[in-house]
Protein backbone atom coordinates (compact mmCIF):
# COMPACT_ATOMS: atom_id res chain seq x y z
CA UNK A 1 113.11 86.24 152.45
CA UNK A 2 114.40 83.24 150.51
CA UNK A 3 116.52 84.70 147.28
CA UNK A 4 115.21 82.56 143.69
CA UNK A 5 118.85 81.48 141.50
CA UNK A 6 120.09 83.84 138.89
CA UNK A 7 118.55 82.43 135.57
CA UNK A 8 120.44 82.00 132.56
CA UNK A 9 118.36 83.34 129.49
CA UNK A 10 118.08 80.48 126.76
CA UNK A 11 119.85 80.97 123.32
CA UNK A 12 117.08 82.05 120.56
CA UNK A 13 116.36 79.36 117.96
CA UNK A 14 117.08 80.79 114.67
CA UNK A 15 115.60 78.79 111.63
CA UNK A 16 115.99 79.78 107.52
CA UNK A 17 112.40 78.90 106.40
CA UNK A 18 110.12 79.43 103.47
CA UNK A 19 107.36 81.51 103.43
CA UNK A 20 104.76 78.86 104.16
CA UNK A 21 106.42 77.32 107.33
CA UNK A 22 106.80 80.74 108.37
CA UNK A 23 103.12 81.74 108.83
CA UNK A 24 102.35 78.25 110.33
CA UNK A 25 104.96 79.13 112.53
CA UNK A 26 103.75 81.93 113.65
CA UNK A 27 100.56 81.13 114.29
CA UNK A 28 101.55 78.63 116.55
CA UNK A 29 100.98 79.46 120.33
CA UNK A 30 103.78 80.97 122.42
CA UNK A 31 105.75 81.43 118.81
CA UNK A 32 107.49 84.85 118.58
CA UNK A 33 108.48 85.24 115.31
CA UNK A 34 111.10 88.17 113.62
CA UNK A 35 112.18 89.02 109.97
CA UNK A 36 115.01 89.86 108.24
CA UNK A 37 115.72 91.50 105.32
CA UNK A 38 119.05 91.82 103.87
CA UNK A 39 119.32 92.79 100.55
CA UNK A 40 122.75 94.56 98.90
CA UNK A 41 122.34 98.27 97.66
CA UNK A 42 123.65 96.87 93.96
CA UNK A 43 121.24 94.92 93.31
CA UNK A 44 118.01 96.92 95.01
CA UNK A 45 119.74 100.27 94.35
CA UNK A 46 117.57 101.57 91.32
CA UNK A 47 118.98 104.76 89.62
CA UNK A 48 117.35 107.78 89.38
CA UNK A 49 119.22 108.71 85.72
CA UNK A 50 117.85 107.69 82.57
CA UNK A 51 119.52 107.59 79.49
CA UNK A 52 118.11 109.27 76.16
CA UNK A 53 116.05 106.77 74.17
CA UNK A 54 117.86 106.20 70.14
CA UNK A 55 114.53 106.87 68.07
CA UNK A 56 116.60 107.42 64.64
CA UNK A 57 115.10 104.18 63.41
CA UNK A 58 111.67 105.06 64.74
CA UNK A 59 109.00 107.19 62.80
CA UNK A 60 108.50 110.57 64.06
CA UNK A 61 104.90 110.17 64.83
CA UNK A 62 106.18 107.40 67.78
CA UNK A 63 108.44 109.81 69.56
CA UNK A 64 106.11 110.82 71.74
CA UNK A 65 106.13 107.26 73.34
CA UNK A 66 109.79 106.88 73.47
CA UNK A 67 109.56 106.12 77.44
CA UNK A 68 108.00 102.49 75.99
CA UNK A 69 111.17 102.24 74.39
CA UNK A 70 113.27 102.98 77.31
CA UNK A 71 115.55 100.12 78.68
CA UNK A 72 115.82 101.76 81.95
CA UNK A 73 111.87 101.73 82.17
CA UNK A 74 110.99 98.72 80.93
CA UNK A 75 112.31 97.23 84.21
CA UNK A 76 110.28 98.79 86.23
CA UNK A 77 106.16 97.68 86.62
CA UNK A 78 103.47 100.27 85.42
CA UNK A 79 100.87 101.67 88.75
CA UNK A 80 98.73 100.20 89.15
């Protein structure tokens, strides 16, 4: 029984590309392709408070649409 040579597994290429190169790449044969996502909690983190809207300047009959007037919500798109 004739014993094959250890093989040495090849370093992975790893390429920053745009989101156009990347699904050409993959489609390419014998590509595999991976993603990463790193994003940091301060800037993805979204809070769960939300701070009372100031409607002193606002006529009564609009406080019952003070969440359009909301800073915290007006970040944030409607369902849709």
């Amino acid at each position: 029984m004739q014993l094959l040579p250890p093989v040495t597994p090849k370093k992975p290429r790893v390429t920053l590309i745009n989101a156009a190169a990347y699904s050409r790449a993959c489609k390419l044969k014998g590509s595999q392709c991976f993603q990463l996502w790193i994003s940091l909690p301060k800037i993805m983190g979204r809070s769960t408070v939300t701070n009372p809207v100031n409607l002193t300047n606002l006529p009564e009959e609009y406080h019952d649409f003070a969440d359009v007037f909301s800073k915290t919500k007006a970040g944030k798109l409607a369902e849709h």
